[in-house]
N, C-alpha and C. Protein backbone atom coordinates (compact mmCIF):
# COMPACT_ATOMS: atom_id res chain seq x y z
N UNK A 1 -26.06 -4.82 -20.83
CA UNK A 1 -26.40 -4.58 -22.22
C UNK A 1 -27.84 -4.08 -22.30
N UNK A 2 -28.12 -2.98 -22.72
CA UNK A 2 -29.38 -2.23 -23.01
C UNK A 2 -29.49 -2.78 -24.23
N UNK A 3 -31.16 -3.17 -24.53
CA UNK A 3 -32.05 -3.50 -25.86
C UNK A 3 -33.01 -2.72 -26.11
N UNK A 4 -32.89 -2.48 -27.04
CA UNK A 4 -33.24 -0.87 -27.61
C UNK A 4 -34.73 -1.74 -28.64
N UNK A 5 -35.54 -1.45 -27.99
CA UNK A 5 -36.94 -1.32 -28.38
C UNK A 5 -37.19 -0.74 -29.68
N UNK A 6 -37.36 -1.20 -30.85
CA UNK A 6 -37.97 -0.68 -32.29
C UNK A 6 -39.48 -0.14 -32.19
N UNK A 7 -39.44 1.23 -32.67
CA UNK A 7 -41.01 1.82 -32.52
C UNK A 7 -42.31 0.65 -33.34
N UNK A 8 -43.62 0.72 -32.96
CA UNK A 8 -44.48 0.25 -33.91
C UNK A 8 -44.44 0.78 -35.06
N UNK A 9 -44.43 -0.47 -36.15
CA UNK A 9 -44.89 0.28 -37.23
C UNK A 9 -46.51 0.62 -37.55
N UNK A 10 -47.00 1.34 -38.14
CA UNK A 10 -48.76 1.70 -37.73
C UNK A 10 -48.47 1.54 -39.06
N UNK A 11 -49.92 0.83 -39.63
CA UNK A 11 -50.31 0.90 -41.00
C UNK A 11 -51.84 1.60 -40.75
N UNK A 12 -52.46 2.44 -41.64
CA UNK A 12 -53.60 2.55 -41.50
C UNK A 12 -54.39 2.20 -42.91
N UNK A 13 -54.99 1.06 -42.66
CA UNK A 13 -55.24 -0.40 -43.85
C UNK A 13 -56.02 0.68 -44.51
N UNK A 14 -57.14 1.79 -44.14
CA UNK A 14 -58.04 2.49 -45.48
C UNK A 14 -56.72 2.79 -46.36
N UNK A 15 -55.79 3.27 -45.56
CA UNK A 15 -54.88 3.85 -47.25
C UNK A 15 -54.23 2.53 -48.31
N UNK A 16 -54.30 1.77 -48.11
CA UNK A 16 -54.19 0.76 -49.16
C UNK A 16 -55.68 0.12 -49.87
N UNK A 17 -56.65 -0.02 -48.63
CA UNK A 17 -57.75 -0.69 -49.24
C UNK A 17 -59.16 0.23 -49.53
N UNK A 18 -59.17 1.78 -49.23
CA UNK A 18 -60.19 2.43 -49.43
C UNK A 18 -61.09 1.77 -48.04
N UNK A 19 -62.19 2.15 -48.43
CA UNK A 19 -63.42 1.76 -47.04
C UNK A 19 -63.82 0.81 -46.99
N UNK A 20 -63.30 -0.64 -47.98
CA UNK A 20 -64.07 -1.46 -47.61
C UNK A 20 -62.40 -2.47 -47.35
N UNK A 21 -62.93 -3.35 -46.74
CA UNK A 21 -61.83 -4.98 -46.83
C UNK A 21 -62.58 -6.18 -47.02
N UNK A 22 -62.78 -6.43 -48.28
CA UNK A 22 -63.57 -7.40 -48.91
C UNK A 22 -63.05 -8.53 -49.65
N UNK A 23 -61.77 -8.47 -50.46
CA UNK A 23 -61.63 -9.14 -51.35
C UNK A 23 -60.44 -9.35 -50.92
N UNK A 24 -59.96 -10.92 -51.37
CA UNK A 24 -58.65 -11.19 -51.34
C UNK A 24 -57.56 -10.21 -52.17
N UNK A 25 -57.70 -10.00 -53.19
CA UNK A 25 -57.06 -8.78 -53.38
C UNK A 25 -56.39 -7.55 -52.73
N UNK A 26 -57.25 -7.34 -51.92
CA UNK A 26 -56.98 -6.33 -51.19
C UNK A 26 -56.43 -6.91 -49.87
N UNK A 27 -56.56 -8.14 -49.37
CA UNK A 27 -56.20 -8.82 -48.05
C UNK A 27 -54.97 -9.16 -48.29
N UNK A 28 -54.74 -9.41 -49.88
CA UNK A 28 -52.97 -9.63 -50.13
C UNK A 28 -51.95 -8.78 -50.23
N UNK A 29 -52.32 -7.48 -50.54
CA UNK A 29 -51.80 -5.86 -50.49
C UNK A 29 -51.53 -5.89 -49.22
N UNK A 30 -52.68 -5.67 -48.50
CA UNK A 30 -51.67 -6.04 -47.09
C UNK A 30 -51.26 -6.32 -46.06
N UNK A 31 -50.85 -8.07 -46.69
CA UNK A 31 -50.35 -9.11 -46.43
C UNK A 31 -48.87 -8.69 -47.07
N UNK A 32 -48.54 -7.99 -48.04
CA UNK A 32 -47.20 -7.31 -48.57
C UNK A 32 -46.78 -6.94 -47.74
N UNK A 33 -47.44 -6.17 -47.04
CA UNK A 33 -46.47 -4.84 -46.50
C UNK A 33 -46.42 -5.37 -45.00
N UNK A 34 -46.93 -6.02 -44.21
CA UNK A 34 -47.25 -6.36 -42.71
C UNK A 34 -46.21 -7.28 -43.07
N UNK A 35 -45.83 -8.31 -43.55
CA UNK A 35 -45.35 -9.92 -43.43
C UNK A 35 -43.91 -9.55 -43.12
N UNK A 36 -43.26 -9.25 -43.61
CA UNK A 36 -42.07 -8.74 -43.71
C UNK A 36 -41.56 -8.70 -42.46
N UNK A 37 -42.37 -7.47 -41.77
CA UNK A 37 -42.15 -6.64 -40.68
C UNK A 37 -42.17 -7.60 -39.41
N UNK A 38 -43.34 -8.40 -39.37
CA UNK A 38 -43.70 -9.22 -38.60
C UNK A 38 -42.66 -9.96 -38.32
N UNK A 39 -42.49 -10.65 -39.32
CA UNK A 39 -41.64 -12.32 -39.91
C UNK A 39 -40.20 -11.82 -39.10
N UNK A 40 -39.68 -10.54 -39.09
CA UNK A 40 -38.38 -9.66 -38.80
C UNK A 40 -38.82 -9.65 -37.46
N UNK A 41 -39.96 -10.26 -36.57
CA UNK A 41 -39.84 -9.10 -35.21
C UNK A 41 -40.59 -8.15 -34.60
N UNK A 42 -41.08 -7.29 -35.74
CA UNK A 42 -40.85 -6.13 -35.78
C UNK A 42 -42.77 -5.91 -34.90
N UNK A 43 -42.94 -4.93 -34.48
CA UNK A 43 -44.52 -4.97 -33.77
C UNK A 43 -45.07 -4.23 -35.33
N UNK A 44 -46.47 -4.62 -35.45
CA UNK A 44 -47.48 -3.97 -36.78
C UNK A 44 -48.48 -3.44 -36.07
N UNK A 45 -48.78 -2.33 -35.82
CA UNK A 45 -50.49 -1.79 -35.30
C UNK A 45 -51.18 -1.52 -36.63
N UNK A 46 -52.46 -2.66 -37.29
CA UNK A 46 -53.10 -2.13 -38.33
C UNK A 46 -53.97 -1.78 -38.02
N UNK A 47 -54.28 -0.19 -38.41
CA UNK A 47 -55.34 0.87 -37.63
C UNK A 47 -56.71 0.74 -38.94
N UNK A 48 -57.80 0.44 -38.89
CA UNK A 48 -58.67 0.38 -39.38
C UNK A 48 -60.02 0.90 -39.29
N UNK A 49 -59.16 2.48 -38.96
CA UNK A 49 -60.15 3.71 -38.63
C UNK A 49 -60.53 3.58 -40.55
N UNK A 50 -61.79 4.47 -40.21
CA UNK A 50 -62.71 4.53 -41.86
C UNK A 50 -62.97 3.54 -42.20
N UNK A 51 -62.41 1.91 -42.05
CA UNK A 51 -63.19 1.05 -43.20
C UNK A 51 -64.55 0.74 -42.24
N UNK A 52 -65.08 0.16 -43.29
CA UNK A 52 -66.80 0.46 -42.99
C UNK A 52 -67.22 -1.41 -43.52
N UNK A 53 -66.57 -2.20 -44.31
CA UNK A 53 -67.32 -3.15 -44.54
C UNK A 53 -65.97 -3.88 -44.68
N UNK A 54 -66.54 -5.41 -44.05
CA UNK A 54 -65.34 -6.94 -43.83
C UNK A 54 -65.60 -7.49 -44.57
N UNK A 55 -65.07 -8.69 -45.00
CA UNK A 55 -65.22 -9.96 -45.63
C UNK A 55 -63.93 -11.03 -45.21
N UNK A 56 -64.46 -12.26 -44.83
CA UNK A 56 -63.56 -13.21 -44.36
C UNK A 56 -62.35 -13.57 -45.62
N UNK A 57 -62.89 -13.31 -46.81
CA UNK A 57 -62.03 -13.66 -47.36
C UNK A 57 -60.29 -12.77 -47.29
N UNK A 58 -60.72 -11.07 -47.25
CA UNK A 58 -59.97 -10.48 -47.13
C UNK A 58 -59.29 -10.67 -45.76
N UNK A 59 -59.61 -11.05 -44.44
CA UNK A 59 -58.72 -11.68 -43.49
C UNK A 59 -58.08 -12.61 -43.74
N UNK A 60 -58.49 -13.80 -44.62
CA UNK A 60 -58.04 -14.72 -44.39
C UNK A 60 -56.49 -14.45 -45.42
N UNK A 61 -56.59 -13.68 -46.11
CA UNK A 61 -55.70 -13.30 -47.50
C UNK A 61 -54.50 -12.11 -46.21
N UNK A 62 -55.05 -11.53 -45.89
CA UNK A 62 -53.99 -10.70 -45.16
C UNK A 62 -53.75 -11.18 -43.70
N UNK A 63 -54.45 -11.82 -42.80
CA UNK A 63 -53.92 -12.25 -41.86
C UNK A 63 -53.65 -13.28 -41.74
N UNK A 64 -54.55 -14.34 -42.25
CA UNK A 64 -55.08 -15.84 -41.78
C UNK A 64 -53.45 -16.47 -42.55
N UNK A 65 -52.93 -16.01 -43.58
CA UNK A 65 -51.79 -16.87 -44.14
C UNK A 65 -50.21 -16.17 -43.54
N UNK A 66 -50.68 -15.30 -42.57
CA UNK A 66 -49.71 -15.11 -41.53
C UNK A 66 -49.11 -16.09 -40.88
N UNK A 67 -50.08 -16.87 -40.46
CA UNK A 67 -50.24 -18.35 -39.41
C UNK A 67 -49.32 -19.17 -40.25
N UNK A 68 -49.87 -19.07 -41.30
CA UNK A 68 -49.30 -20.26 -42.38
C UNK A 68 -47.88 -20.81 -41.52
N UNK A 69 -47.12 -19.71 -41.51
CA UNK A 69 -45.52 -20.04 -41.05
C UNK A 69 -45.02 -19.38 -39.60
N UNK A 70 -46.26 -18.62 -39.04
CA UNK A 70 -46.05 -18.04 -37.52
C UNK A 70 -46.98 -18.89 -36.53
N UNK A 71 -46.06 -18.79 -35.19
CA UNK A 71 -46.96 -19.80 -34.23
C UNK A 71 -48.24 -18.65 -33.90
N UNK A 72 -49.58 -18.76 -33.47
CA UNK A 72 -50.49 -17.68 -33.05
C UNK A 72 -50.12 -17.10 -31.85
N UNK A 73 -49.25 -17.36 -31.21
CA UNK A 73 -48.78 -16.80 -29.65
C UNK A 73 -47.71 -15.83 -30.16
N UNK A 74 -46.73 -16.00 -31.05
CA UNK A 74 -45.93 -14.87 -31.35
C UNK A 74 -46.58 -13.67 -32.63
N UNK A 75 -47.78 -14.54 -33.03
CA UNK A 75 -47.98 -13.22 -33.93
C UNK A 75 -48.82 -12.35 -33.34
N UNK A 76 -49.45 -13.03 -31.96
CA UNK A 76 -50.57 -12.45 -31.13
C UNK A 76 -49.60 -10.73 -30.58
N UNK A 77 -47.91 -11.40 -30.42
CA UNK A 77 -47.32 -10.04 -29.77
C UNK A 77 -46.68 -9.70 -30.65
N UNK A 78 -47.30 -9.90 -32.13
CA UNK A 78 -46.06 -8.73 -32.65
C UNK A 78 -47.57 -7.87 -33.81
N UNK A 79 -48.20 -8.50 -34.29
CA UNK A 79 -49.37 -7.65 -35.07
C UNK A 79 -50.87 -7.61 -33.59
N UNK A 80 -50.63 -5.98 -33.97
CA UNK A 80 -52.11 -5.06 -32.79
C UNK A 80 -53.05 -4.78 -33.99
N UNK A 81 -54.44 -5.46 -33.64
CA UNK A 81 -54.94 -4.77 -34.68
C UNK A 81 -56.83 -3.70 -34.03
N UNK A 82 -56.23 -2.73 -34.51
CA UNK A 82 -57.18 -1.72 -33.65
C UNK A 82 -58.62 -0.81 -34.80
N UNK A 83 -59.44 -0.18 -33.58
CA UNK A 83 -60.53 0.22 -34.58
C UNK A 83 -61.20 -0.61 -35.80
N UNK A 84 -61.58 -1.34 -35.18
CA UNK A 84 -62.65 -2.47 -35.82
C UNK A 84 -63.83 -2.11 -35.16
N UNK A 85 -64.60 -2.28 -36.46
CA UNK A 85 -66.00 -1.91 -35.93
C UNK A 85 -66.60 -3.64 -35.33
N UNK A 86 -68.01 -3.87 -34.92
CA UNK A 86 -68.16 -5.16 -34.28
C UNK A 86 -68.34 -5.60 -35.66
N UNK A 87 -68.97 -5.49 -36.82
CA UNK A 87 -68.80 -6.86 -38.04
C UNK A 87 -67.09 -6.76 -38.02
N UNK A 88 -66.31 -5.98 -38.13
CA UNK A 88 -64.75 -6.18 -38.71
C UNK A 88 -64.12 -7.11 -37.45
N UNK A 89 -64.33 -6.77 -35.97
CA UNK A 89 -64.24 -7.56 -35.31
C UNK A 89 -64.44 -9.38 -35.26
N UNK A 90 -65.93 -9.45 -35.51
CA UNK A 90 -66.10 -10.29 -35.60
C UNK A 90 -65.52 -11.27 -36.71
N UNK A 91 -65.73 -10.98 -37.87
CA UNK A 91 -65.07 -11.28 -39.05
C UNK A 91 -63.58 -11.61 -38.59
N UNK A 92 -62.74 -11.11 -38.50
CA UNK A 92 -61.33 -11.04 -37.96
C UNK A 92 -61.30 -12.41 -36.77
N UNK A 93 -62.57 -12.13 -36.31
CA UNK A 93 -62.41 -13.26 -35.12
C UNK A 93 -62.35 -14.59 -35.40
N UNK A 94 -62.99 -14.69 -36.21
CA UNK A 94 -63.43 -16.04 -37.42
C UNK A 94 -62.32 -16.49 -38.22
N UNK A 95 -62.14 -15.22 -39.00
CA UNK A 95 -60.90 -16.28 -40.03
C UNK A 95 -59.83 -15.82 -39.24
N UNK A 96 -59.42 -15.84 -37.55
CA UNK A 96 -58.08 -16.31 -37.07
C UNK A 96 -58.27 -17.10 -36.83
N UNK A 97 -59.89 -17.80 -35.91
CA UNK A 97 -59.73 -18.82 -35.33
C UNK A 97 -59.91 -20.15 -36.51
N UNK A 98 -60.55 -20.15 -37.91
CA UNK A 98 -60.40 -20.99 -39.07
C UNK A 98 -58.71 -21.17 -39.20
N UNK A 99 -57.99 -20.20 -39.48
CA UNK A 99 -56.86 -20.21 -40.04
C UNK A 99 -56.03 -20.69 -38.63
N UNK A 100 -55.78 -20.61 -37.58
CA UNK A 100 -55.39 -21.19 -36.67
C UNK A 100 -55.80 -23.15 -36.75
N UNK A 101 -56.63 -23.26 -36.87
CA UNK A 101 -57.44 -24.46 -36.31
C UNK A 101 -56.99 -25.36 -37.90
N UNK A 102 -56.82 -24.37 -39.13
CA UNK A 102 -56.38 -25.19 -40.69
C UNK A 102 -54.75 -24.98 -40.66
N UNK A 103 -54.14 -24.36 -40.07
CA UNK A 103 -52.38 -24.40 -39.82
C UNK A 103 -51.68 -24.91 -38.88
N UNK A 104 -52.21 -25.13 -37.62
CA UNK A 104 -51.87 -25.27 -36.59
C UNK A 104 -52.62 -26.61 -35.58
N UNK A 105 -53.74 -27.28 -35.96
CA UNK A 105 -54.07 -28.75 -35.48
C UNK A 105 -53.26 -29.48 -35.28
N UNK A 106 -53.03 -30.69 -34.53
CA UNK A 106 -51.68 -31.35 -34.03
C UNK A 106 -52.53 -32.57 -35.25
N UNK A 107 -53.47 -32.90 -35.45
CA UNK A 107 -53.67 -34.10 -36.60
C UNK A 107 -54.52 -33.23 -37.62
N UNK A 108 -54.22 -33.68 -38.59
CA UNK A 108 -55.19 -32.84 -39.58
C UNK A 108 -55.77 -34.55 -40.16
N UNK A 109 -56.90 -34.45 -40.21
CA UNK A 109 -58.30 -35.79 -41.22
C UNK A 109 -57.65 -35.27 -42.69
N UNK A 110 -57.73 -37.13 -43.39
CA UNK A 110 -57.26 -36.80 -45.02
C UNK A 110 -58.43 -35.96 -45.03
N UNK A 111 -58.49 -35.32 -46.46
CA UNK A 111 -59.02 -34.34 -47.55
C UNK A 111 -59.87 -35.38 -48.00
């Protein structure tokens, strides 16, 4: 039995969010369109050629509530996320490892 490989889907995030990724707003746009795809399987390359300015909040709104309901080892192989500058990098680096460490702790301390 041959398994027939589904192409990447490529998003390129400036065309939904313009040059910047700042605001939850814009981290939930897309969080629309990636979740789906993901949640199905499916591989996401979000290409983030042109944007020019991060904000944790907008990761945490489009990626970080990925986690919410995916383990980080399967979303690690199904969303690529490329052309980050070093703040978008870094930023990105942060609210996975927050949003990992607030979804995924084996004890969570009361509130």
């Amino acid at each position: 039995m041959m398994v027939r490989m589904l192409p990447m889907k490529r998003l390129v995030v400036r065309d939904l969010t313009g040059p910047t990724c700042l605001s939850p707003e814009k981290g939930q746009r897309v969080f629309r369109v990636v979740e789906p795809d993901v949640a199905a399987g499916h591989q996401v390359e979000l290409d983030f050629t042109g944007v020019d300015l991060f904000a944790t909040p907008f990761f945490n709104l489009s990626i970080g509530q990925l986690l919410r309901d995916l383990d980080p080892a399967y979303l690690r192989g199904r969303l690529h996320v490329v052309n980050l500058n070093e703040v978008g990098q870094d930023t990105y680096s942060r609210a996975w490892d927050n949003a990992v460490q607030h979804y995924h702790r084996e004890t969570r301390p009361a509130d």
